[in-house]
N, C-alpha and C. Protein backbone atom coordinates (compact mmCIF):
# COMPACT_ATOMS: atom_id res chain seq x y z
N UNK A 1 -61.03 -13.48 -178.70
CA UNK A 1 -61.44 -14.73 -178.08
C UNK A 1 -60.61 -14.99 -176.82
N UNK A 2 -59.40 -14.58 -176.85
CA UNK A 2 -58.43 -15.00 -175.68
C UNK A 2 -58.93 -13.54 -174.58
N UNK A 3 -59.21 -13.11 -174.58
CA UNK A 3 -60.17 -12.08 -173.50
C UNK A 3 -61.35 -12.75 -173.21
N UNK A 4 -61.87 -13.52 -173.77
CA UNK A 4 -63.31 -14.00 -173.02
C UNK A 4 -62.96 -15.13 -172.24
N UNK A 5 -61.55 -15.76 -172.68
CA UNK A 5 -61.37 -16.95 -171.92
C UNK A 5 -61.09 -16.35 -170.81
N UNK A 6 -59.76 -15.62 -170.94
CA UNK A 6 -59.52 -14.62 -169.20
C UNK A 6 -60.61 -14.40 -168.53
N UNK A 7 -61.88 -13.44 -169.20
CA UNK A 7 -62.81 -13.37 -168.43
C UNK A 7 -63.78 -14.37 -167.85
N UNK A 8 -63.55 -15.94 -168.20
CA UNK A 8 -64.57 -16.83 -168.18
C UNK A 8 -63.12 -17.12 -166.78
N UNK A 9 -62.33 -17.34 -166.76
CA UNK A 9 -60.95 -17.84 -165.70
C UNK A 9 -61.26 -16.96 -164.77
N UNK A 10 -61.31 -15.79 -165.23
CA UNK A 10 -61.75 -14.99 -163.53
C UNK A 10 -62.71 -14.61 -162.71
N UNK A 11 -63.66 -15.42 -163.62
CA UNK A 11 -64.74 -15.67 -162.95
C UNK A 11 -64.98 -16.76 -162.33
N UNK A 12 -64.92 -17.79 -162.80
CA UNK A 12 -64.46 -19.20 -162.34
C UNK A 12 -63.75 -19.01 -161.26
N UNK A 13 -62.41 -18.84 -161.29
CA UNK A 13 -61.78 -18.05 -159.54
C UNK A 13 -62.52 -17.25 -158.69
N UNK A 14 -63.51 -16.19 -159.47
CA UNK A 14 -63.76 -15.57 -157.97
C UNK A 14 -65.38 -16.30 -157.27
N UNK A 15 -66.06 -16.94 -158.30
CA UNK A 15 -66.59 -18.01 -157.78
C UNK A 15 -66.13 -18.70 -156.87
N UNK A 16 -64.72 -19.76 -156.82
CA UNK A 16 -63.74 -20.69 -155.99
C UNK A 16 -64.14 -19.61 -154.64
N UNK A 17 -63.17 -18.55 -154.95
CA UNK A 17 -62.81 -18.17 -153.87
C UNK A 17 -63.78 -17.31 -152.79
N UNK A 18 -64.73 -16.98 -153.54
CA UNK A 18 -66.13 -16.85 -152.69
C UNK A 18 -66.61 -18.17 -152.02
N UNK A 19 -66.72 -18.68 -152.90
CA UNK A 19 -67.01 -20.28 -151.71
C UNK A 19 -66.21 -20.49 -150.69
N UNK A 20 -64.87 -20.81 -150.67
CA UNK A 20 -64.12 -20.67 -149.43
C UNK A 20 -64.27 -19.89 -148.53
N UNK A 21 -64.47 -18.36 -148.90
CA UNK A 21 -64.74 -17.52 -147.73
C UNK A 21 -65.63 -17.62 -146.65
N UNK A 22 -66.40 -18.57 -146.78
CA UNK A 22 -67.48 -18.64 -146.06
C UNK A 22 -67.22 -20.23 -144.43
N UNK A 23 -67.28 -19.46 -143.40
CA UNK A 23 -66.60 -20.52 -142.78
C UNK A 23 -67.57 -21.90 -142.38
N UNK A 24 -68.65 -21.96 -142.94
CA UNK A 24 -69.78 -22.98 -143.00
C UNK A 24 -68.92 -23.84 -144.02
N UNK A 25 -69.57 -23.21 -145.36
CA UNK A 25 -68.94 -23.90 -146.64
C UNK A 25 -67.60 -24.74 -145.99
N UNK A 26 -66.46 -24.13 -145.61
CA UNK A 26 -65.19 -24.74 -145.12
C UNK A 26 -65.41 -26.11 -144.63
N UNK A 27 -66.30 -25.71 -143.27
CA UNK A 27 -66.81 -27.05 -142.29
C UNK A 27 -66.73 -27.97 -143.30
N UNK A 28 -67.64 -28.21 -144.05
CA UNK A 28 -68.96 -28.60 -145.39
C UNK A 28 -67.52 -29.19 -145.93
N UNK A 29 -67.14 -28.86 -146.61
CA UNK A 29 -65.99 -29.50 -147.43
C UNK A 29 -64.82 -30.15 -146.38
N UNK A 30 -64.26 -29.92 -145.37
CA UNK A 30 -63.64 -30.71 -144.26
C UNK A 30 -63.61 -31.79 -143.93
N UNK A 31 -65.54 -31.79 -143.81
CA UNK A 31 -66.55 -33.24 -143.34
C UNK A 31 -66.48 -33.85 -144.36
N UNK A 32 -66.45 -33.32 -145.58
CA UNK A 32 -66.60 -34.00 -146.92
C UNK A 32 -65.25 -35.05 -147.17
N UNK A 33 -64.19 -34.20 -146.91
CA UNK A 33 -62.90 -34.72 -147.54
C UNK A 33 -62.89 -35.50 -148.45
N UNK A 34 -62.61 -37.26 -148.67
CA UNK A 34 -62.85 -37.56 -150.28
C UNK A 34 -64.18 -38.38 -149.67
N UNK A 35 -64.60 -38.74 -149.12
CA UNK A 35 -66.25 -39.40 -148.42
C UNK A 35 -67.50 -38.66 -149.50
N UNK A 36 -68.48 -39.03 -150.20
CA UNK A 36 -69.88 -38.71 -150.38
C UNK A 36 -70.23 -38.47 -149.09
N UNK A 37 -71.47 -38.15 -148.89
CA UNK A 37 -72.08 -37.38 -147.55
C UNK A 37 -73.59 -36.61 -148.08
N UNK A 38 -74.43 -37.18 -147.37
CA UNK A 38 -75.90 -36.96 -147.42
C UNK A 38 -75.71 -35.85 -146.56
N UNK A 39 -76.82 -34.96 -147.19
CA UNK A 39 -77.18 -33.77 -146.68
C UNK A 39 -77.91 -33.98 -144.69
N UNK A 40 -78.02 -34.71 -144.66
CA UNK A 40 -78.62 -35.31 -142.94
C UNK A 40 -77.38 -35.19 -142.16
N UNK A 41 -76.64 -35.55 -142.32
CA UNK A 41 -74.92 -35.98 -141.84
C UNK A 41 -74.72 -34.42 -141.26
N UNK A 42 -74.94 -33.43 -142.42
CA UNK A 42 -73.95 -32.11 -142.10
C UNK A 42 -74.83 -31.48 -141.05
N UNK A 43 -76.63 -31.72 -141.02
CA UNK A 43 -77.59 -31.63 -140.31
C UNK A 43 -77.12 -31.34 -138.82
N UNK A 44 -76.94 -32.88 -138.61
CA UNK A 44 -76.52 -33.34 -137.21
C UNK A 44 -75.58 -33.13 -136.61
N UNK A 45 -74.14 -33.27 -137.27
CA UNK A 45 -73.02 -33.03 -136.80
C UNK A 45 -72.88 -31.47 -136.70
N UNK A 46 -73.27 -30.50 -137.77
CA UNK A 46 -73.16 -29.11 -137.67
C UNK A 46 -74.75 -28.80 -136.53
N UNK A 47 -75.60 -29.31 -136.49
CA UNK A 47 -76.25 -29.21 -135.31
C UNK A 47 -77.04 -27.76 -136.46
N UNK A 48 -77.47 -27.38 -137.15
CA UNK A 48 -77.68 -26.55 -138.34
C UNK A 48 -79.24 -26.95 -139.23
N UNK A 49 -79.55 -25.83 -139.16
CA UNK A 49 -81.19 -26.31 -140.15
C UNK A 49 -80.47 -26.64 -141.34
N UNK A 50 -81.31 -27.57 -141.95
CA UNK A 50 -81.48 -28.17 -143.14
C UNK A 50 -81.59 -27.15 -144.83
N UNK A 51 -82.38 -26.38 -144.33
CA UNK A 51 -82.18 -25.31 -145.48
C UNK A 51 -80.97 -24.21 -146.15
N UNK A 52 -80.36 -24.08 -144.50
CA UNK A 52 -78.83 -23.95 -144.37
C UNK A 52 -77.85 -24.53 -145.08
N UNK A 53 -78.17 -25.65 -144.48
CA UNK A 53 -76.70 -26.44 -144.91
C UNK A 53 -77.27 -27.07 -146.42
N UNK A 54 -78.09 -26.75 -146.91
CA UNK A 54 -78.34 -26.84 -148.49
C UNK A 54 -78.41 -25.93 -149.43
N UNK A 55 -78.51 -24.52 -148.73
CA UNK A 55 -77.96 -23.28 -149.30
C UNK A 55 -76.55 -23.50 -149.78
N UNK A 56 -75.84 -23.65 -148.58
CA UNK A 56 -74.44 -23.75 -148.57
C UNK A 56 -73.89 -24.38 -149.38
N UNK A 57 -74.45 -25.69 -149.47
CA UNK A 57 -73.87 -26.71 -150.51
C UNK A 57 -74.52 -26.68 -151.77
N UNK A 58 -75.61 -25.54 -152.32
CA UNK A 58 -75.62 -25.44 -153.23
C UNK A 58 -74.98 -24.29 -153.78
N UNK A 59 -74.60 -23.13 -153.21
CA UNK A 59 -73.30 -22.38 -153.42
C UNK A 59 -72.20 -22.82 -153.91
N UNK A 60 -71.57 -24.18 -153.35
CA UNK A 60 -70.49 -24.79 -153.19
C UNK A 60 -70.06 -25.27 -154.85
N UNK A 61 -71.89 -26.25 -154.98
CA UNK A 61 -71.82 -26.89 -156.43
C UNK A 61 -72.00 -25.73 -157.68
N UNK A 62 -72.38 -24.80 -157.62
CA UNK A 62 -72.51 -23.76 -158.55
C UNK A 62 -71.21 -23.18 -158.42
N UNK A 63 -70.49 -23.24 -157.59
CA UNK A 63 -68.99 -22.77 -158.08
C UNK A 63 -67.96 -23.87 -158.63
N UNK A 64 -68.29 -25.20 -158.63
CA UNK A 64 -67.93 -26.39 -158.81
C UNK A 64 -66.75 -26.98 -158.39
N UNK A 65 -67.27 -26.71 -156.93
CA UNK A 65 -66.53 -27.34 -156.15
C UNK A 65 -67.03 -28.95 -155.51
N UNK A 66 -68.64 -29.01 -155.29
CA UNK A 66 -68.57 -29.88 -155.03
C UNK A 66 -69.73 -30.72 -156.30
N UNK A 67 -69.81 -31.99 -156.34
CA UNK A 67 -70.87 -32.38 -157.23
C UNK A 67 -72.00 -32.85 -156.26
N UNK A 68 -73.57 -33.51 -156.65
CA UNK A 68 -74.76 -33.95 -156.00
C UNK A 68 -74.80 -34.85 -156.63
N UNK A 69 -76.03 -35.88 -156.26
CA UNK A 69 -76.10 -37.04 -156.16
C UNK A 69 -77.93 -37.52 -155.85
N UNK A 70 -78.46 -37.61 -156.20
CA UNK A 70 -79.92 -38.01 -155.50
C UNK A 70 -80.11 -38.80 -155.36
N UNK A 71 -79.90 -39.46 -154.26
CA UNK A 71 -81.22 -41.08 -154.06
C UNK A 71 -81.72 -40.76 -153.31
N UNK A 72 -83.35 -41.11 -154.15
CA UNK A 72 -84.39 -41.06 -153.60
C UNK A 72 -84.89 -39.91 -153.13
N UNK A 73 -85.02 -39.49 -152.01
CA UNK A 73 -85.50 -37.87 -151.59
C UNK A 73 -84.04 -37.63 -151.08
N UNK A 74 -83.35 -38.15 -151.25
CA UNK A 74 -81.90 -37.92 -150.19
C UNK A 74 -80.70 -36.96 -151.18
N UNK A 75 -80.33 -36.22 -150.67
CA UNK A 75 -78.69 -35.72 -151.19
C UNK A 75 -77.44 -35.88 -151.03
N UNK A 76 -76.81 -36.45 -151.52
CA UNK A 76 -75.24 -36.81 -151.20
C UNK A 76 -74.25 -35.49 -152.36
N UNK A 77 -73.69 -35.62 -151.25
CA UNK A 77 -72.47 -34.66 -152.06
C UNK A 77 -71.02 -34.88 -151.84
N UNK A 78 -70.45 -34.91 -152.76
CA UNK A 78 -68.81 -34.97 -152.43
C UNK A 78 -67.81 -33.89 -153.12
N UNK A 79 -66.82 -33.90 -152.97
CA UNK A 79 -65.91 -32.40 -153.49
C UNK A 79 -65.37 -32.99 -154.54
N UNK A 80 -65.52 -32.16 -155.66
CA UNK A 80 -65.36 -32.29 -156.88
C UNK A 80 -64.11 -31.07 -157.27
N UNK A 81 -62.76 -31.70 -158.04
CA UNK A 81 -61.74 -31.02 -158.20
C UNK A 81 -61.97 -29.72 -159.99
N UNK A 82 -62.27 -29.04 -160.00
CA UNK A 82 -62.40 -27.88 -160.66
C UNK A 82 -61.17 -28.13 -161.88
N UNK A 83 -62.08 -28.22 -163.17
CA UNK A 83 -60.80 -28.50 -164.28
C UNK A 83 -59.80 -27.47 -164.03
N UNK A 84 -60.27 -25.91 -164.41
CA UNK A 84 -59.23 -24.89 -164.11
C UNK A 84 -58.62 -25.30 -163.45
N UNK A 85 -56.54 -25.43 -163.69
CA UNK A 85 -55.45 -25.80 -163.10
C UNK A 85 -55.35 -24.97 -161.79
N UNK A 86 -55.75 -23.48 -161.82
CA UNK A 86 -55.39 -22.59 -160.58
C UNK A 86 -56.41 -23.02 -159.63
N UNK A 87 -57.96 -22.99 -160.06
CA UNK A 87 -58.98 -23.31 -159.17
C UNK A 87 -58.57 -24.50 -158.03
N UNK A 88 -58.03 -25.50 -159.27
CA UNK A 88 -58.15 -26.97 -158.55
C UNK A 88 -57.09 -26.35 -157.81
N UNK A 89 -56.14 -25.96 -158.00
CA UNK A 89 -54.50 -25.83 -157.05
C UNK A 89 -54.92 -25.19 -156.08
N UNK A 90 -56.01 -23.94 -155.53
CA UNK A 90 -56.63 -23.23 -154.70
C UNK A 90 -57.17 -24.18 -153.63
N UNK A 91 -58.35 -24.88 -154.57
CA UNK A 91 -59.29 -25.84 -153.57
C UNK A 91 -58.15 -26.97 -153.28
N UNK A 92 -57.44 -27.41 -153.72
CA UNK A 92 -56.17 -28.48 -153.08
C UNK A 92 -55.43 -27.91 -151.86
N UNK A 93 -55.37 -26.65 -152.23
CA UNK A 93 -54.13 -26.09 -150.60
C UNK A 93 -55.37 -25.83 -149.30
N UNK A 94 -56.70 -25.11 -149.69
CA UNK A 94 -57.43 -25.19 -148.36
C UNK A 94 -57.65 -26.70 -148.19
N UNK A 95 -58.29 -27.49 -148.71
CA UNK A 95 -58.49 -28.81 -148.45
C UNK A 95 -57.66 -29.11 -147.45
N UNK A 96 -55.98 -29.30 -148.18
CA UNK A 96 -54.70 -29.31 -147.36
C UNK A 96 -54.68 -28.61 -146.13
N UNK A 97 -55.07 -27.36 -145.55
CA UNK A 97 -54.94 -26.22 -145.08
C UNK A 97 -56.06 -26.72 -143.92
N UNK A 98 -57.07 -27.64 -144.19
CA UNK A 98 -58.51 -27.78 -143.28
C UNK A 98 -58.32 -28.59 -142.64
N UNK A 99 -57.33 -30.14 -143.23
CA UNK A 99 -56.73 -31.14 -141.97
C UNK A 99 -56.13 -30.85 -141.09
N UNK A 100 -55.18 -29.73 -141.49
CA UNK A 100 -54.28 -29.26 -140.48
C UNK A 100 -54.69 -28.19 -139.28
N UNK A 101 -56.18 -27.61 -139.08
CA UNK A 101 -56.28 -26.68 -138.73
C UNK A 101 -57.54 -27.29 -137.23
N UNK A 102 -57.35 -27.23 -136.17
CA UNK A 102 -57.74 -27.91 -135.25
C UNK A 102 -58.95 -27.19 -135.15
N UNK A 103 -59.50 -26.02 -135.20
CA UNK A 103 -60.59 -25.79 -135.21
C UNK A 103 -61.91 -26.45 -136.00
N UNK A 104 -61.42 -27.14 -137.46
CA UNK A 104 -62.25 -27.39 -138.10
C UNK A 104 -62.07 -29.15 -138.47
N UNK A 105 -61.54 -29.46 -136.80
CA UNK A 105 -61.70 -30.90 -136.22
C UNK A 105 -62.66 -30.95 -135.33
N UNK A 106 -63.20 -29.95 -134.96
CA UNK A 106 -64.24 -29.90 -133.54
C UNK A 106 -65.57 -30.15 -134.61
């Protein structure tokens, strides 16, 4: 049983850390910081089709990083902290790592 948990933990991580890799996703969670945020928002400001930036953020929530929200025909999403202690400690230092980084202020 303690092997399936490892294997359920390292999967869970390489989920996390596939999501990060992606420098959209990054943006996506940046803009997010602790704010909800309708799927229109990332639209405009990322200047980005719509199918895009809902790919992305549904990548994001299947690794559970971020959670959804529906009103109405609309999507809101905000970043959701990952029970796994390492995950969350991962997504806490880029989070940390995304204020500080002037590119992904533009």
């Amino acid at each position: 049983m303690n092997r399936n948990k490892n294997s359920e933990k390292n999967i869970a991580l390489d989920q996390v850390f596939r999501a990060l890799a992606d420098p959209t996703r990054l943006r996506l969670l940046n803009l997010m910081g602790d704010q909800e945020l309708c799927v229109c928002f990332f639209v405009e400001v990322l200047n980005a089709p719509q199918p895009k930036i809902s790919r992305h953020l549904a990548y994001l929530r299947r690794a559970g990083i971020v959670s959804a929200r529906r009103d109405g025909k609309w999507m809101h999403y905000r970043v959701t902290i990952p029970r796994d202690p390492h995950a969350a400690a991962i997504l806490r230092t880029t989070l940390d790592s995304l204020k500080q980084d002037r590119d992904m202020q533009r």
